[in-house]
C-alpha atoms as a PDB file:
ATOM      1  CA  UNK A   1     124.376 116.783  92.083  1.00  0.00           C
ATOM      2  CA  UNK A   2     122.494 114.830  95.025  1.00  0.00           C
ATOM      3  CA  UNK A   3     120.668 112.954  92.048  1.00  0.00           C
ATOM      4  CA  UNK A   4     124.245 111.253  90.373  1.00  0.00           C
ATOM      5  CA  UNK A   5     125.576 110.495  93.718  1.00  0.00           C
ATOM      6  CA  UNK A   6     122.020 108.787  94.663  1.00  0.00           C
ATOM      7  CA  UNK A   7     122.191 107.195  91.064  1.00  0.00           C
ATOM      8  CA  UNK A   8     126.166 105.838  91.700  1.00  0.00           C
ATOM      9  CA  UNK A   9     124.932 104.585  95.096  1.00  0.00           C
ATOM     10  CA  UNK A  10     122.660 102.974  93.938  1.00  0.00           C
ATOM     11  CA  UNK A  11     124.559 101.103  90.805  1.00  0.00           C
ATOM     12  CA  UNK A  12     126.925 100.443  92.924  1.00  0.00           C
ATOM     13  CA  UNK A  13     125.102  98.658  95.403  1.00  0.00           C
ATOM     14  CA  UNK A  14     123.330  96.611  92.476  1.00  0.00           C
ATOM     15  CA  UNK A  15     126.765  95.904  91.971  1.00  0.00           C
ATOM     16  CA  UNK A  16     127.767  94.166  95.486  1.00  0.00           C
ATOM     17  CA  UNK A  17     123.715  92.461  95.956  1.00  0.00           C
ATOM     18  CA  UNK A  18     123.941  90.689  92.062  1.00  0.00           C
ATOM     19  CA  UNK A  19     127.662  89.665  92.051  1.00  0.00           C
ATOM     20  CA  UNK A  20     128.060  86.505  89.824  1.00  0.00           C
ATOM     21  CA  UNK A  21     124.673  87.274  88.668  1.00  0.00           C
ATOM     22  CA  UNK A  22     125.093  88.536  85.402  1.00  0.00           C
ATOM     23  CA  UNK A  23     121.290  88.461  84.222  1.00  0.00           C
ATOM     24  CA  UNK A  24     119.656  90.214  87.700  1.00  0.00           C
ATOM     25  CA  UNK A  25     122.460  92.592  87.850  1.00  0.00           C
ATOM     26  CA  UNK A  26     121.565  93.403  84.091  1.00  0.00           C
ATOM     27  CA  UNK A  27     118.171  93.534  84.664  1.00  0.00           C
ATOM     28  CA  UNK A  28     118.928  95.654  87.866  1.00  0.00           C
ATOM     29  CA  UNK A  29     121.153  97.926  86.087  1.00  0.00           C
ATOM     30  CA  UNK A  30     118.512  98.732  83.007  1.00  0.00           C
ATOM     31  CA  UNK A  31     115.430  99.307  86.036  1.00  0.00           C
ATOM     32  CA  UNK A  32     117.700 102.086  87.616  1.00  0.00           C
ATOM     33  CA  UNK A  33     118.761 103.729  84.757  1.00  0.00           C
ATOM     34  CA  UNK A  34     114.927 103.616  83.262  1.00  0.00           C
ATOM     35  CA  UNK A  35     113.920 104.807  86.775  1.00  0.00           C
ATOM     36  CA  UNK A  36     116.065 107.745  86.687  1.00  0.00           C
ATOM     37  CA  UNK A  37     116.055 108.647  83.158  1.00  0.00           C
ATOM     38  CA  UNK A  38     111.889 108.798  83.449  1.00  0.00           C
ATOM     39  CA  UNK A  39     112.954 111.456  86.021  1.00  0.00           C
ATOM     40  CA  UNK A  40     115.297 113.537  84.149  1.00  0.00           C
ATOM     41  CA  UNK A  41     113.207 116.259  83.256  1.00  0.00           C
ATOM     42  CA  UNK A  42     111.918 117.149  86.268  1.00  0.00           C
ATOM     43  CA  UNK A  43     112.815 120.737  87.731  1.00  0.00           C
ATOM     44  CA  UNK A  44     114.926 120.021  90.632  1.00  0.00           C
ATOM     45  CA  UNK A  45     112.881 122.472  92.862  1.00  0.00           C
ATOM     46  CA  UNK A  46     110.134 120.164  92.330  1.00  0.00           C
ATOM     47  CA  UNK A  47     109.678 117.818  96.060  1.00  0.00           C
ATOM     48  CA  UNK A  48     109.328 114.543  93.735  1.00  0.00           C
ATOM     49  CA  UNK A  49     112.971 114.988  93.083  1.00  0.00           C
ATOM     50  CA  UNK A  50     113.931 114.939  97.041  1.00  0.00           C
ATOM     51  CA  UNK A  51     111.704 111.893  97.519  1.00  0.00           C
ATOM     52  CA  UNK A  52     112.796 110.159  94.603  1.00  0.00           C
ATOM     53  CA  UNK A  53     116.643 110.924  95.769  1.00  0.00           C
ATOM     54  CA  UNK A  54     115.607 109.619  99.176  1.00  0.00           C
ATOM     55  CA  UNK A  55     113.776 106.570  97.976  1.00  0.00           C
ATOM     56  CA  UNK A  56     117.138 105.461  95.538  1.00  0.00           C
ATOM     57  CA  UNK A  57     119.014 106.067  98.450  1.00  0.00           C
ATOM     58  CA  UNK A  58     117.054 103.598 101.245  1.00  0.00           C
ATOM     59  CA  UNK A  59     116.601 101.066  97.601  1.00  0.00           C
ATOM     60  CA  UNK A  60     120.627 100.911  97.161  1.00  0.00           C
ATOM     61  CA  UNK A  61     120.858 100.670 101.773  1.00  0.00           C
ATOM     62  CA  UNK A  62     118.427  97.573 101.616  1.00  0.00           C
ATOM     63  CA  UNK A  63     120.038  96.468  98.589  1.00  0.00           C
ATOM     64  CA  UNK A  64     123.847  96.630 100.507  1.00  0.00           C
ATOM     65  CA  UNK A  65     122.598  95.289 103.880  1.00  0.00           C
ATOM     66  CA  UNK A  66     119.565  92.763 102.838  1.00  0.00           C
ATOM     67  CA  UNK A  67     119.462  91.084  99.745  1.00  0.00           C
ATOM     68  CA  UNK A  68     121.393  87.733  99.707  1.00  0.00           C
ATOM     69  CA  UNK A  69     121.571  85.431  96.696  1.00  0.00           C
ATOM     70  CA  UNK A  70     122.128  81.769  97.703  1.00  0.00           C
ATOM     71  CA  UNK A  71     122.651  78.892  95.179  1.00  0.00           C
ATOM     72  CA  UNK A  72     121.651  75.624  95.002  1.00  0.00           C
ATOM     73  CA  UNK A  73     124.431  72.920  96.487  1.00  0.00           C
ATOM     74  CA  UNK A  74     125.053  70.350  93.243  1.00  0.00           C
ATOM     75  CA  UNK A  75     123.607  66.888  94.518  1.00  0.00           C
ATOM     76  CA  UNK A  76     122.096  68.468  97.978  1.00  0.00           C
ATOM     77  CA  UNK A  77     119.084  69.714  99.479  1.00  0.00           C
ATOM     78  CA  UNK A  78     121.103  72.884 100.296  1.00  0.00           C
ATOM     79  CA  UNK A  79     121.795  76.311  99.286  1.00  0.00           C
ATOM     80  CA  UNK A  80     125.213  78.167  99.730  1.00  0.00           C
ATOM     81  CA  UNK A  81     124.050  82.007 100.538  1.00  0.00           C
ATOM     82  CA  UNK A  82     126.503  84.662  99.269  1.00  0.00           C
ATOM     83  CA  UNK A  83     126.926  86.732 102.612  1.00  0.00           C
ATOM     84  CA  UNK A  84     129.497  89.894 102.133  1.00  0.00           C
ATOM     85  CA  UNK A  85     130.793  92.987 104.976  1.00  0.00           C
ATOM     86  CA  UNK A  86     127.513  95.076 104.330  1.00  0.00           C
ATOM     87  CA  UNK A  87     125.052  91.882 104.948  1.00  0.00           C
ATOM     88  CA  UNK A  88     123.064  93.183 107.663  1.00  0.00           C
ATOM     89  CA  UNK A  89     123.550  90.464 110.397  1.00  0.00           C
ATOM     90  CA  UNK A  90     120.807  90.083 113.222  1.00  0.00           C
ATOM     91  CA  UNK A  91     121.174  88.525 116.344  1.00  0.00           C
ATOM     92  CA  UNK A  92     117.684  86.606 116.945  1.00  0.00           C
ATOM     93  CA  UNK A  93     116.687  87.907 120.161  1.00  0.00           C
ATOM     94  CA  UNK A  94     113.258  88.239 119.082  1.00  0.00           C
ATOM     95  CA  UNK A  95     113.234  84.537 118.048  1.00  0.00           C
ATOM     96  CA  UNK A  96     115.131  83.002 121.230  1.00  0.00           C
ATOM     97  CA  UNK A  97     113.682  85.384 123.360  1.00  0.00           C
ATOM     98  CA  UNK A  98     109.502  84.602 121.707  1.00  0.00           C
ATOM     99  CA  UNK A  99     109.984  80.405 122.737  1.00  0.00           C
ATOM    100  CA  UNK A 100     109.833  78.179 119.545  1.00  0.00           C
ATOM    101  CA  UNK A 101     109.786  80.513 117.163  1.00  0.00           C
ATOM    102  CA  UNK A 102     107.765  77.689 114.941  1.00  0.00           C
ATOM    103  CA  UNK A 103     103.941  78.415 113.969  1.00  0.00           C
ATOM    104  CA  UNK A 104     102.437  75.140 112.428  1.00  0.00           C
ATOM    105  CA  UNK A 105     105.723  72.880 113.532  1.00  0.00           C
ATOM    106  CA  UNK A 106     108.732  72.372 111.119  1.00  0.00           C
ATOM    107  CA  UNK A 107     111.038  75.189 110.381  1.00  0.00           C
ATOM    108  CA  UNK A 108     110.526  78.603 109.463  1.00  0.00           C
ATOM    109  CA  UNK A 109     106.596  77.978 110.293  1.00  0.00           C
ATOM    110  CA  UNK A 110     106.327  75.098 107.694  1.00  0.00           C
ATOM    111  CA  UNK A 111     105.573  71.505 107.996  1.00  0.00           C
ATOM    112  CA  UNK A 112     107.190  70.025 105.353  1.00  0.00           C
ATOM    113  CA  UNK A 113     110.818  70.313 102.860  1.00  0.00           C
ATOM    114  CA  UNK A 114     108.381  71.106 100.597  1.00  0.00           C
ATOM    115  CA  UNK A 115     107.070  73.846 101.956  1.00  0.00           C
ATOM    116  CA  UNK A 116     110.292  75.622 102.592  1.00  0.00           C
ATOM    117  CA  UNK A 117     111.228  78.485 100.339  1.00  0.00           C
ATOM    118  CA  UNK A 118     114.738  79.433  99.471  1.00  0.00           C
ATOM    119  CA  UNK A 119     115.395  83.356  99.713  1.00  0.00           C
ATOM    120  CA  UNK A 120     117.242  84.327  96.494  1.00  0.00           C
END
Protein backbone atom coordinates (compact mmCIF):
# COMPACT_ATOMS: atom_id res chain seq x y z
CA UNK A 1 0.00 0.00 0.00
CA UNK A 2 2.86 2.56 1.15
CA UNK A 3 4.61 1.46 -2.24
CA UNK A 4 1.47 2.87 -4.81
CA UNK A 5 1.03 5.90 -2.78
CA UNK A 6 5.04 6.50 -2.93
CA UNK A 7 4.73 5.50 -6.72
CA UNK A 8 1.51 8.20 -7.32
CA UNK A 9 3.63 10.76 -5.42
CA UNK A 10 6.04 10.43 -7.20
CA UNK A 11 4.27 10.50 -10.91
CA UNK A 12 2.61 13.07 -9.83
CA UNK A 13 5.29 15.24 -8.94
CA UNK A 14 7.05 14.32 -12.39
CA UNK A 15 3.95 15.68 -13.42
CA UNK A 16 4.13 19.41 -11.87
CA UNK A 17 8.53 19.54 -12.35
CA UNK A 18 8.17 18.51 -16.49
CA UNK A 19 4.98 20.50 -17.36
CA UNK A 20 5.16 21.53 -21.10
CA UNK A 21 7.91 19.13 -21.31
CA UNK A 22 6.57 16.37 -23.06
CA UNK A 23 9.96 14.41 -23.80
CA UNK A 24 11.57 14.73 -19.91
CA UNK A 25 8.26 14.07 -18.45
CA UNK A 26 8.21 10.89 -20.80
CA UNK A 27 11.45 10.00 -20.07
CA UNK A 28 10.67 10.69 -16.30
CA UNK A 29 7.59 8.74 -16.37
CA UNK A 30 9.30 5.38 -18.09
CA UNK A 31 12.55 5.77 -15.21
CA UNK A 32 9.86 5.52 -12.36
CA UNK A 33 7.88 2.96 -13.59
CA UNK A 34 11.26 0.83 -14.60
CA UNK A 35 12.46 1.78 -11.07
CA UNK A 36 9.55 0.35 -9.41
CA UNK A 37 8.68 -2.45 -11.56
CA UNK A 38 12.60 -3.80 -11.00
CA UNK A 39 11.26 -3.77 -7.40
CA UNK A 40 8.11 -5.61 -7.66
CA UNK A 41 9.11 -8.81 -6.51
CA UNK A 42 10.58 -8.04 -3.55
CA UNK A 43 8.92 -9.41 -0.20
CA UNK A 44 7.66 -6.41 1.47
CA UNK A 45 9.23 -7.50 4.86
CA UNK A 46 12.41 -7.10 3.15
CA UNK A 47 14.18 -3.30 4.57
CA UNK A 48 15.08 -2.50 0.73
CA UNK A 49 11.41 -1.98 0.29
CA UNK A 50 11.21 0.80 3.26
CA UNK A 51 14.29 2.52 1.84
CA UNK A 52 13.28 2.35 -1.58
CA UNK A 53 9.64 3.82 -0.41
CA UNK A 54 11.59 6.48 1.46
CA UNK A 55 14.01 7.31 -1.29
CA UNK A 56 10.76 7.75 -4.07
CA UNK A 57 9.33 9.73 -1.55
CA UNK A 58 12.39 12.54 -0.84
CA UNK A 59 12.93 11.97 -5.23
CA UNK A 60 9.12 13.18 -5.90
CA UNK A 61 9.78 16.25 -2.50
CA UNK A 62 12.95 17.54 -4.44
CA UNK A 63 11.24 17.03 -7.57
CA UNK A 64 7.95 19.38 -6.20
CA UNK A 65 10.11 21.98 -4.37
CA UNK A 66 13.53 22.12 -6.60
CA UNK A 67 13.59 21.40 -10.04
CA UNK A 68 12.76 24.43 -12.30
CA UNK A 69 12.76 24.29 -16.10
CA UNK A 70 13.50 27.72 -17.67
CA UNK A 71 13.43 28.41 -21.46
CA UNK A 72 15.31 30.30 -23.61
CA UNK A 73 13.76 34.09 -24.33
CA UNK A 74 13.38 34.16 -28.50
CA UNK A 75 15.99 36.92 -29.62
CA UNK A 76 17.53 37.39 -25.86
CA UNK A 77 20.25 36.39 -23.74
CA UNK A 78 17.56 35.31 -21.22
CA UNK A 79 15.71 32.48 -19.87
CA UNK A 80 12.03 32.58 -18.55
CA UNK A 81 12.12 29.93 -15.43
CA UNK A 82 8.80 28.09 -14.88
CA UNK A 83 8.37 28.79 -11.01
CA UNK A 84 4.93 27.11 -9.53
CA UNK A 85 3.29 27.08 -5.45
CA UNK A 86 5.64 24.07 -4.44
CA UNK A 87 9.00 25.90 -5.84
CA UNK A 88 10.96 25.95 -2.81
CA UNK A 89 11.78 29.73 -2.44
CA UNK A 90 14.96 30.80 -0.34
CA UNK A 91 15.62 33.94 1.06
CA UNK A 92 19.57 34.50 0.52
CA UNK A 93 20.68 35.19 3.88
CA UNK A 94 23.61 33.13 3.45
CA UNK A 95 24.56 35.14 0.32
CA UNK A 96 23.79 38.83 1.70
CA UNK A 97 24.81 37.93 4.93
CA UNK A 98 28.68 36.06 3.40
CA UNK A 99 29.65 39.86 1.51
CA UNK A 100 29.90 39.45 -2.35
CA UNK A 101 28.84 36.31 -2.71
CA UNK A 102 31.19 36.29 -6.10
CA UNK A 103 34.39 33.88 -6.17
CA UNK A 104 36.51 34.77 -9.35
CA UNK A 105 34.29 38.17 -10.11
CA UNK A 106 31.20 38.09 -12.47
CA UNK A 107 28.07 36.40 -11.39
CA UNK A 108 27.38 33.23 -9.91
CA UNK A 109 31.39 32.85 -9.44
CA UNK A 110 32.05 33.23 -13.25
CA UNK A 111 33.88 35.73 -15.25
CA UNK A 112 32.35 35.72 -18.32
CA UNK A 113 28.42 35.22 -20.27
CA UNK A 114 30.08 32.45 -21.38
CA UNK A 115 30.73 30.87 -18.52
CA UNK A 116 27.29 31.08 -17.09
CA UNK A 117 25.17 27.98 -17.08
CA UNK A 118 21.44 27.96 -17.35
CA UNK A 119 19.70 25.52 -14.72
CA UNK A 120 17.12 23.49 -16.70
Amino acid sequence: MAAAVAYRNIMRAARVAFEGDAPTLLAAQSRIRDEFRSKQALDPKDSTVSEGIEHATQVAQFLRQNVVQGKKMEGEEKYKLRIHKDTERGDNESIKSSGSGVAGGGCCGGSSKRDKVALV
